[in-house]
PDB file of N, CA and C in Angstrom:
ATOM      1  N   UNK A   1       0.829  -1.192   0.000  1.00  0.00           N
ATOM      2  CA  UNK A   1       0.000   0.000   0.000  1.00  0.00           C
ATOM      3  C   UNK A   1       0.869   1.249   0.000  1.00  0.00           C
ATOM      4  N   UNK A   2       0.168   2.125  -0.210  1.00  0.00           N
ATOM      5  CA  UNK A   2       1.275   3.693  -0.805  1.00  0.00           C
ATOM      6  C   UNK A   2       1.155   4.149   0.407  1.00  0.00           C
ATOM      7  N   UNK A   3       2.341   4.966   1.060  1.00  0.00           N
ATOM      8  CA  UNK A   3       2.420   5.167   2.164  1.00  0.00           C
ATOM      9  C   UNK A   3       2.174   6.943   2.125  1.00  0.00           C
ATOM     10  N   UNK A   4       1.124   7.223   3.358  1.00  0.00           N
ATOM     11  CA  UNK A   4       0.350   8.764   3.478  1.00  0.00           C
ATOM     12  C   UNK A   4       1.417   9.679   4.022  1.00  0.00           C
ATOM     13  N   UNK A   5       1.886  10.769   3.421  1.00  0.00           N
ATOM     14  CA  UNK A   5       2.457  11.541   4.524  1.00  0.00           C
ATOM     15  C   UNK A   5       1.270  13.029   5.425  1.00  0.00           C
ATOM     16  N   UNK A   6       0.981  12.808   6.505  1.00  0.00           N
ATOM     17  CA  UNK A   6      -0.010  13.756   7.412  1.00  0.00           C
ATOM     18  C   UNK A   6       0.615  14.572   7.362  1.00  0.00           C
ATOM     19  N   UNK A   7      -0.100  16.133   7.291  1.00  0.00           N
ATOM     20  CA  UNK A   7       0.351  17.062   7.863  1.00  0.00           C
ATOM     21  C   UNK A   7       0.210  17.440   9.297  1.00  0.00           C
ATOM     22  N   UNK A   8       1.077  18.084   9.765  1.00  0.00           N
ATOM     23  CA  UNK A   8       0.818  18.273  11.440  1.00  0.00           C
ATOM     24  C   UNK A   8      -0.998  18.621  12.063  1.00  0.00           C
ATOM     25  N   UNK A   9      -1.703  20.019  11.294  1.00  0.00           N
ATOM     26  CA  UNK A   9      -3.166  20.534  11.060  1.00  0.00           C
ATOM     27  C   UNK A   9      -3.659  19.293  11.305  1.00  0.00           C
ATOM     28  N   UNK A  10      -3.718  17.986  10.755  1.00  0.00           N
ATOM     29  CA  UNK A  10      -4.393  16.945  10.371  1.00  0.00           C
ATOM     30  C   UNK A  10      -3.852  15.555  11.523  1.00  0.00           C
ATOM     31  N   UNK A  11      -3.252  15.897  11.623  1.00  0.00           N
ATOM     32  CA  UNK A  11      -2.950  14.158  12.519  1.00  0.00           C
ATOM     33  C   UNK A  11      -3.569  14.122  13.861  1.00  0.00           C
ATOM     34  N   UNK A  12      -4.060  15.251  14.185  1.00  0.00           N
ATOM     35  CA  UNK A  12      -5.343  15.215  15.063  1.00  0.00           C
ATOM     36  C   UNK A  12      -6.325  13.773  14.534  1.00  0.00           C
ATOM     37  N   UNK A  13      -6.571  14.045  13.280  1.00  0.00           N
ATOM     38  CA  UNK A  13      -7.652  13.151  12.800  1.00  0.00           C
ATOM     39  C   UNK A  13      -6.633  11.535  12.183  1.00  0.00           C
ATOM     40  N   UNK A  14      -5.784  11.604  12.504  1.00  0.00           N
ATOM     41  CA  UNK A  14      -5.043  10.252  12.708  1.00  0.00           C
ATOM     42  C   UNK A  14      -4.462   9.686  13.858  1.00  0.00           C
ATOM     43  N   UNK A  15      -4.671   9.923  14.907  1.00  0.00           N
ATOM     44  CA  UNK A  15      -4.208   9.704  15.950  1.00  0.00           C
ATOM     45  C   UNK A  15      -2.757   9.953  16.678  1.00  0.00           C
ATOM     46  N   UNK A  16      -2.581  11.406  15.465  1.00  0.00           N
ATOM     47  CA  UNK A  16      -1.006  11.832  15.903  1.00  0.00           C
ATOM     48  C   UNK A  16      -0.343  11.124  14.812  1.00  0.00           C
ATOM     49  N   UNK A  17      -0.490  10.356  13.833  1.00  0.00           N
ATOM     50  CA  UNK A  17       0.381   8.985  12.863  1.00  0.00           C
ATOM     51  C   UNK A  17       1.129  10.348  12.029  1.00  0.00           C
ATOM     52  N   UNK A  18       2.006  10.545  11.828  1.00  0.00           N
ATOM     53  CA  UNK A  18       2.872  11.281  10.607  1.00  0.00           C
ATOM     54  C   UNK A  18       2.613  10.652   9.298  1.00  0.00           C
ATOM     55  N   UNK A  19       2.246   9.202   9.379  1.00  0.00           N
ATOM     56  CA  UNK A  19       2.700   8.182   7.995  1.00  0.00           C
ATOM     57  C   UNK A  19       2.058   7.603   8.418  1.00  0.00           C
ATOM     58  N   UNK A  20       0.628   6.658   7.441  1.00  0.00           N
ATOM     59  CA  UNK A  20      -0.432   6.398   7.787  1.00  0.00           C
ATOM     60  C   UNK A  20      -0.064   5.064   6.184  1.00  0.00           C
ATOM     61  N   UNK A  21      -1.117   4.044   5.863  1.00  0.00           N
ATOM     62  CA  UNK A  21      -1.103   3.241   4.990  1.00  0.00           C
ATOM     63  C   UNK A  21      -2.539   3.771   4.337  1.00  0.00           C
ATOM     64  N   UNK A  22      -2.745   3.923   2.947  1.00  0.00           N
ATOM     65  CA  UNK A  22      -3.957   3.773   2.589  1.00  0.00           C
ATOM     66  C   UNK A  22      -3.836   3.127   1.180  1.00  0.00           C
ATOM     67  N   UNK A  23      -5.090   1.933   0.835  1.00  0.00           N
ATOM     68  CA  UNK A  23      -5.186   1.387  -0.554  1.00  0.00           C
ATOM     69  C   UNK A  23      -5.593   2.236  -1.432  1.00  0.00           C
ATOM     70  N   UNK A  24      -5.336   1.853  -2.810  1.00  0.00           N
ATOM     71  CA  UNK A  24      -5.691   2.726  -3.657  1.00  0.00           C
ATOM     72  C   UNK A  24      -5.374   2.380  -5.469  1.00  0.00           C
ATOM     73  N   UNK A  25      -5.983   2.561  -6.286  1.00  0.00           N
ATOM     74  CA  UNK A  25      -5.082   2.827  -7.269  1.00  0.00           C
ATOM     75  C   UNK A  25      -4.663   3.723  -8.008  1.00  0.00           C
ATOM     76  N   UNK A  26      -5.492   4.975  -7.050  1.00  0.00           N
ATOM     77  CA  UNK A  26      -5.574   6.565  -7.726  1.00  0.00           C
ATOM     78  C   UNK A  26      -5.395   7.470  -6.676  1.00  0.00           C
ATOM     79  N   UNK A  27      -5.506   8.784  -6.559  1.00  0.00           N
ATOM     80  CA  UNK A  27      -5.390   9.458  -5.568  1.00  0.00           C
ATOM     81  C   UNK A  27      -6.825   9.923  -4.632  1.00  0.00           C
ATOM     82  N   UNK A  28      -7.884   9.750  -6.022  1.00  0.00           N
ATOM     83  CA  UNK A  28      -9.080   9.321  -5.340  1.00  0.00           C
ATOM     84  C   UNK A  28      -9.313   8.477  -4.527  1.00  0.00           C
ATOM     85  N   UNK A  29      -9.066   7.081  -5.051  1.00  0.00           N
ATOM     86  CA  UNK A  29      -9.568   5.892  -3.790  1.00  0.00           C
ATOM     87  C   UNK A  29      -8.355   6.180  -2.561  1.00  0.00           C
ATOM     88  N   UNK A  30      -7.211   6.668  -2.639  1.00  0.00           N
ATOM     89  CA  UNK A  30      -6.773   6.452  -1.287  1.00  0.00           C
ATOM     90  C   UNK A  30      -7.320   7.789  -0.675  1.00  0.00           C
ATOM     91  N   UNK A  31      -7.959   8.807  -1.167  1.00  0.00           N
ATOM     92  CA  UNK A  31      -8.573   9.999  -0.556  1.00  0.00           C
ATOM     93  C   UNK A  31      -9.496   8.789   0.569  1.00  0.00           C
ATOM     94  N   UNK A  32     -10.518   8.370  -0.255  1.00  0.00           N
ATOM     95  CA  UNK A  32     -11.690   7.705  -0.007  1.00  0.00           C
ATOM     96  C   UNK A  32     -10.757   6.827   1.207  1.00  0.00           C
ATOM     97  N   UNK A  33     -10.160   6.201   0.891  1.00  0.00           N
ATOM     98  CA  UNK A  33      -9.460   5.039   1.919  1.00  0.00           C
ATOM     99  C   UNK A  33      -9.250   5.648   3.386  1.00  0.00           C
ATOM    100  N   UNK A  34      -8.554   6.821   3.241  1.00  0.00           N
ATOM    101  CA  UNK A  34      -8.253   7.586   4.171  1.00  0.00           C
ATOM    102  C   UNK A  34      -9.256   7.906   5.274  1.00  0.00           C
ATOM    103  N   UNK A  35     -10.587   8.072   4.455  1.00  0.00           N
ATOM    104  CA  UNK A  35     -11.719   8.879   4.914  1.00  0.00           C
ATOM    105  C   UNK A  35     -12.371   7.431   5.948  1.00  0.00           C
ATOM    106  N   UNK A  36     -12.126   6.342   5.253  1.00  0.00           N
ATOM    107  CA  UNK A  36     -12.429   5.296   6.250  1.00  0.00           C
ATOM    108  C   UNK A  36     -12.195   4.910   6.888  1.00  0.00           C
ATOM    109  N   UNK A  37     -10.594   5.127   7.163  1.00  0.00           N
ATOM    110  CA  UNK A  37      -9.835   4.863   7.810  1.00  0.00           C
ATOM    111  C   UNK A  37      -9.714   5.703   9.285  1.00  0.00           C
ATOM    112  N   UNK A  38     -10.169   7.453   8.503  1.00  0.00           N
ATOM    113  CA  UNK A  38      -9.824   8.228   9.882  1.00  0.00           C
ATOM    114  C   UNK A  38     -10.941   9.091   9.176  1.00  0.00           C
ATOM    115  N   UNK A  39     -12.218   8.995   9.994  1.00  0.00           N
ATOM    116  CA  UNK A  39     -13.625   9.606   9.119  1.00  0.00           C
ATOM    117  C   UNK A  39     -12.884  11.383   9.498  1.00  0.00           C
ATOM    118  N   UNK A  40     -13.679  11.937   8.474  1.00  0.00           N
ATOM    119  CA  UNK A  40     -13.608  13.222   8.641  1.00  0.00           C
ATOM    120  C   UNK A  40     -11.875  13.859   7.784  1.00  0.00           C
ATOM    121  N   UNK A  41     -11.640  12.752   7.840  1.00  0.00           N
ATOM    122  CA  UNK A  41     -10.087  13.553   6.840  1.00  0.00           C
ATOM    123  C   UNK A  41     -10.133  14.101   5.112  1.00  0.00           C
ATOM    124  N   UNK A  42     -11.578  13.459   4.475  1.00  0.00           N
ATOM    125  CA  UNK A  42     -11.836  13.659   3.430  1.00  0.00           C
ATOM    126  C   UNK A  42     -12.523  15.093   3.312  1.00  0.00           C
ATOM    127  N   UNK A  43     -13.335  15.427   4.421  1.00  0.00           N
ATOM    128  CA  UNK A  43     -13.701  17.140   3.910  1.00  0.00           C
ATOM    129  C   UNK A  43     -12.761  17.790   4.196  1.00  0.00           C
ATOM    130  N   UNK A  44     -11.648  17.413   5.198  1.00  0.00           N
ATOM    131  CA  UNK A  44     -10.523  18.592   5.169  1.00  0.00           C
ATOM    132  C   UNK A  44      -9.532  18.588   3.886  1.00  0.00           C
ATOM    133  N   UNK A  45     -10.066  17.996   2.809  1.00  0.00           N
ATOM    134  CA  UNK A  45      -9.016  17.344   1.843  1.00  0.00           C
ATOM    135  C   UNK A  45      -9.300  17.871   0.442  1.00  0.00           C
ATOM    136  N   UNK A  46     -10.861  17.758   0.260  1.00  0.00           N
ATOM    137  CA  UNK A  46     -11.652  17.792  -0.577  1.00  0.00           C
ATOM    138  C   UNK A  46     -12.951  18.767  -0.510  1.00  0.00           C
ATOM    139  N   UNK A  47     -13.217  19.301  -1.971  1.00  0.00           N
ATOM    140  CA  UNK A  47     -14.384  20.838  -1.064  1.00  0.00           C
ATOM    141  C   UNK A  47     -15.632  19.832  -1.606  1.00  0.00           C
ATOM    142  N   UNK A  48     -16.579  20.149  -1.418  1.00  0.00           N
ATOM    143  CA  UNK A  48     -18.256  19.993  -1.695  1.00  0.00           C
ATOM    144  C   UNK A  48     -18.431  19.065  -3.462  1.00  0.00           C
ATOM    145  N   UNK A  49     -17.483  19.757  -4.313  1.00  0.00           N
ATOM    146  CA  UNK A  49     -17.790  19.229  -5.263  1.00  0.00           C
ATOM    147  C   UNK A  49     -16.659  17.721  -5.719  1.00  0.00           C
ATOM    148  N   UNK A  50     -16.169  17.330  -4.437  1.00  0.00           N
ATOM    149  CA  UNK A  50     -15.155  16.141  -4.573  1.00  0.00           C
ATOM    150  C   UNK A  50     -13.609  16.703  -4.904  1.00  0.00           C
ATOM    151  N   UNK A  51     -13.443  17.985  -5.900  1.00  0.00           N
ATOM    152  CA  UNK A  51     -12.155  18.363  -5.887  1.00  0.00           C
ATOM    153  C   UNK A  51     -11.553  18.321  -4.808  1.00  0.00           C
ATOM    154  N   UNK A  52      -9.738  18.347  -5.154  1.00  0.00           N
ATOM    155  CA  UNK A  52      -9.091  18.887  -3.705  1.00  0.00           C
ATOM    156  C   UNK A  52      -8.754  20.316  -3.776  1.00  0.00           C
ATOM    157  N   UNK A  53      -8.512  20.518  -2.567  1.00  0.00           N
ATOM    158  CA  UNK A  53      -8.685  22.072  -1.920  1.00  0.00           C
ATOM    159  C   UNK A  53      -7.934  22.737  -2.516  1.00  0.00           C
ATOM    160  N   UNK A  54      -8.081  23.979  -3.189  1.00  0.00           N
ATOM    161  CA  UNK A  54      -7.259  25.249  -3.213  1.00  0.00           C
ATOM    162  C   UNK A  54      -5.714  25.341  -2.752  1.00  0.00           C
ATOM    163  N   UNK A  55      -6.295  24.991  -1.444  1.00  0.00           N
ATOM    164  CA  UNK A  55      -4.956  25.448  -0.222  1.00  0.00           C
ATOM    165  C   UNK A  55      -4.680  24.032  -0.153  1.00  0.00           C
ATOM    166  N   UNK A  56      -4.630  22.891  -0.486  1.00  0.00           N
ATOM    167  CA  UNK A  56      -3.784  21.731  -0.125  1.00  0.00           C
ATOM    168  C   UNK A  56      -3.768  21.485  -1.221  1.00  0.00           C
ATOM    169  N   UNK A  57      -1.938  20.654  -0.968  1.00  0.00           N
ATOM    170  CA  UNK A  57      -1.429  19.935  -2.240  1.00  0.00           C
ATOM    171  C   UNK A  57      -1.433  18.680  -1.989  1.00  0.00           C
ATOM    172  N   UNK A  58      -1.441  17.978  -3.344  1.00  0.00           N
ATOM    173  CA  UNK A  58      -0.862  16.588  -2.826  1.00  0.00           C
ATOM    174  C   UNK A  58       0.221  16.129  -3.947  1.00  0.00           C
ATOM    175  N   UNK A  59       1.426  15.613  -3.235  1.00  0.00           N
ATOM    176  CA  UNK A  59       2.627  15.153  -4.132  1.00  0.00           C
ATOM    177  C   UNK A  59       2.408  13.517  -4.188  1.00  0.00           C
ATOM    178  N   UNK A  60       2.714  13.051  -5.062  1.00  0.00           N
ATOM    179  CA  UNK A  60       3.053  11.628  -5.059  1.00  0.00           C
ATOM    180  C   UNK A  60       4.814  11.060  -5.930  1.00  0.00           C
ATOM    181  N   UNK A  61       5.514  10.933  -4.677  1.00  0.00           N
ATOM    182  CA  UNK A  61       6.774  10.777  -5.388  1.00  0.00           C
ATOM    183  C   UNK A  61       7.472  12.441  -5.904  1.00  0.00           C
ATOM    184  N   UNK A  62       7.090  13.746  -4.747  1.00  0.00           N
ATOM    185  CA  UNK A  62       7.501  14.934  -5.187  1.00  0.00           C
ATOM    186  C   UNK A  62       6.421  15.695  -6.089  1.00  0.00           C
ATOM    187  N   UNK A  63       5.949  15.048  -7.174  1.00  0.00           N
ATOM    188  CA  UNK A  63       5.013  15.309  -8.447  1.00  0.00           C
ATOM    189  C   UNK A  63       3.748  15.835  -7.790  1.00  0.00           C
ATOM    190  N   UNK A  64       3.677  17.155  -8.166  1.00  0.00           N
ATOM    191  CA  UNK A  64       1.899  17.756  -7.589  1.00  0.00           C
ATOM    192  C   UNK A  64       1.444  17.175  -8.734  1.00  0.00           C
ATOM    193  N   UNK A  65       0.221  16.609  -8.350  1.00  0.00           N
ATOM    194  CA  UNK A  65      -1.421  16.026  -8.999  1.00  0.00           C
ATOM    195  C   UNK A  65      -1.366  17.215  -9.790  1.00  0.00           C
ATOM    196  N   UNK A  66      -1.608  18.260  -9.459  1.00  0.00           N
ATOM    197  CA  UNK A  66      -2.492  19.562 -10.061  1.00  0.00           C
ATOM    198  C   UNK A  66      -1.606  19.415 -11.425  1.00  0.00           C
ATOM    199  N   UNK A  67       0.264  19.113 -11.969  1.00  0.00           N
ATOM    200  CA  UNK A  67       0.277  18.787 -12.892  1.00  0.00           C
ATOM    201  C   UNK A  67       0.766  17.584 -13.652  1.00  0.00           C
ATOM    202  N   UNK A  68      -0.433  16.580 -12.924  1.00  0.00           N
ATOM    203  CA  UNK A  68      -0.265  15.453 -13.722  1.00  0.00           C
ATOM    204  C   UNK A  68      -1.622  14.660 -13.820  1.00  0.00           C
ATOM    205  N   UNK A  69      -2.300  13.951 -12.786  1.00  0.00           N
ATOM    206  CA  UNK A  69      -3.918  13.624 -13.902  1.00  0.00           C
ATOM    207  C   UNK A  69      -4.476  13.813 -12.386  1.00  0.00           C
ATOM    208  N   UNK A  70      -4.576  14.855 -11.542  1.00  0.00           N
ATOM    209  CA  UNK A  70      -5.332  15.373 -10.259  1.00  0.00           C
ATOM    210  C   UNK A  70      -5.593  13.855  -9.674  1.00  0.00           C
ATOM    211  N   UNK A  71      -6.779  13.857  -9.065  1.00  0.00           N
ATOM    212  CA  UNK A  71      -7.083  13.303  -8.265  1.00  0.00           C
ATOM    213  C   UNK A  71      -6.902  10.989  -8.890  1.00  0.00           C
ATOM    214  N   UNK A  72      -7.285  11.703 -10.842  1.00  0.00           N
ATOM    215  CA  UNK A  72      -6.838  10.287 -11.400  1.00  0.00           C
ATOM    216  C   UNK A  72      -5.902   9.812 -11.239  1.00  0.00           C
ATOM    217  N   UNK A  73      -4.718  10.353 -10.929  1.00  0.00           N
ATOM    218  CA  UNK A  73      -3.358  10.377 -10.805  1.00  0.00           C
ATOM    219  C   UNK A  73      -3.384   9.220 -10.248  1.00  0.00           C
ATOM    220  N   UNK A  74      -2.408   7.912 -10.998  1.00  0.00           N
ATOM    221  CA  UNK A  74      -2.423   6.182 -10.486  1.00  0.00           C
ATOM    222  C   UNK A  74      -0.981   6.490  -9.225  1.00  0.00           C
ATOM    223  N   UNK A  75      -1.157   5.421  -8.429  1.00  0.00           N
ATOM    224  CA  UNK A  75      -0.231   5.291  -7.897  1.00  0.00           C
ATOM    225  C   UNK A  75      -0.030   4.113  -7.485  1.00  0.00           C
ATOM    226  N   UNK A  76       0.824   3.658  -7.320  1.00  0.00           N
ATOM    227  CA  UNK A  76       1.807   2.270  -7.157  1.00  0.00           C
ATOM    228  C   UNK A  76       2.399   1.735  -5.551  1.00  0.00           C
ATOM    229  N   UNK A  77       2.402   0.518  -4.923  1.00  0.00           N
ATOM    230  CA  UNK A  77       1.982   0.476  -3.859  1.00  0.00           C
ATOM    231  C   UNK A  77       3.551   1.123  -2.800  1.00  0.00           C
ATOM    232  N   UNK A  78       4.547   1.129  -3.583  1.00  0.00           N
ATOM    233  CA  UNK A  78       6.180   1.909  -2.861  1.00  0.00           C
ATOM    234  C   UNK A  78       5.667   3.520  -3.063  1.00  0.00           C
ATOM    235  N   UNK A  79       4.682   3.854  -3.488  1.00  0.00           N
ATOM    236  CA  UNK A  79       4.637   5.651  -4.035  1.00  0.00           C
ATOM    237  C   UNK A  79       4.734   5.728  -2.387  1.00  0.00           C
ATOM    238  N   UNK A  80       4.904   7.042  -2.241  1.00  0.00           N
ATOM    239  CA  UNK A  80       5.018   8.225  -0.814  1.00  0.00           C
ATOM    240  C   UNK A  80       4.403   8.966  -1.608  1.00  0.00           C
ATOM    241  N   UNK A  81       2.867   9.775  -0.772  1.00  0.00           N
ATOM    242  CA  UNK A  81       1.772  10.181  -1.071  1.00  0.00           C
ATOM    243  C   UNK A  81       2.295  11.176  -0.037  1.00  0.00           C
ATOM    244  N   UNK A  82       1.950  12.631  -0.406  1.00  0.00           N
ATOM    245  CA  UNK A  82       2.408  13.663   0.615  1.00  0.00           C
ATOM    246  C   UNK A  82       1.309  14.656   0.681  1.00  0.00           C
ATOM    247  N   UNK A  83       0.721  15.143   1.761  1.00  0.00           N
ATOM    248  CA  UNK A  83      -0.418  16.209   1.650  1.00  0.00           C
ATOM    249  C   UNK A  83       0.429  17.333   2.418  1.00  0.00           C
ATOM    250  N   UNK A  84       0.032  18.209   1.796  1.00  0.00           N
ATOM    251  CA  UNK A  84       0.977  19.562   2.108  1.00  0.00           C
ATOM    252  C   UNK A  84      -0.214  20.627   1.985  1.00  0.00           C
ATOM    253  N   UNK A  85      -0.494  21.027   3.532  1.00  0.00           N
ATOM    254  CA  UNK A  85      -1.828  22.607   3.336  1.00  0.00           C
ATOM    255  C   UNK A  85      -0.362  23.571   2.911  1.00  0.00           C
ATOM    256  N   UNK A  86      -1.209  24.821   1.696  1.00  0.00           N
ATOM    257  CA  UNK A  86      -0.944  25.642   1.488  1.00  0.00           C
ATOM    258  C   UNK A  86      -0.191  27.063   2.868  1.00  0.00           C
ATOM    259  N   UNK A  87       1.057  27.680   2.765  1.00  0.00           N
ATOM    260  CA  UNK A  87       0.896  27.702   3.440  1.00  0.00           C
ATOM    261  C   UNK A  87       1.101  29.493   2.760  1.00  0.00           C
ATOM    262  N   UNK A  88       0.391  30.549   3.624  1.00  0.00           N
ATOM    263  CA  UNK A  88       0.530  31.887   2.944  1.00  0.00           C
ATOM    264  C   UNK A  88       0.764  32.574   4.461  1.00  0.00           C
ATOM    265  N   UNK A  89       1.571  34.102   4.138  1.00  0.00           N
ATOM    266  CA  UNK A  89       2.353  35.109   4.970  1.00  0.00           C
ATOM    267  C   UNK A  89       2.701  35.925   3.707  1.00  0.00           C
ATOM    268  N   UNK A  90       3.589  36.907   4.523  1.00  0.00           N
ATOM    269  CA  UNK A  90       3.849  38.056   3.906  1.00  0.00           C
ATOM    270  C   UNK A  90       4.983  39.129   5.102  1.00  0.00           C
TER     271      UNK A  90
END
């Protein structure tokens, strides 16, 4: 299974885990996986219409989704899956 990297914001809703396991063969189903795994991690992830958020990224293997097939984006069971909230200052 592709291994999750948590952001700090979020591991509240993992029990503190930094690195979590979720199945998948896309970035969708391990969204979904996640959400079963630790309910409530999918609306902080994803807005109303299933996209992911604005302000969060997700890398797989370094590579942001946003440019390569978003949420279709396949992944392979050695990938490192990374969620990264946006972070803004000035």
């Amino acid at each position: 299974m592709p291994s999750v990297r948590i952001p700090t914001p979020l591991r509240k809703l993992t029990n503190e885990l930094e690195v979590v396991q979720a199945a998948g063969a896309n970035i969708g189903e391990v969204i979904n996986s996640l959400d079963q795994a630790f309910p409530g991690l999918k609306e902080r992830i994803v807005d109303d219409a299933g996209n992911v958020r604005r302000f969060v990224n997700i890398f797989v293997n370094d590579e942001d989704i946003r440019f390569l097939e978003e949420k279709a984006t396949p992944v392979k069971e050695a990938d490192e899956i990374s969620i990264v909230p946006a972070i803004a200052g000035g």
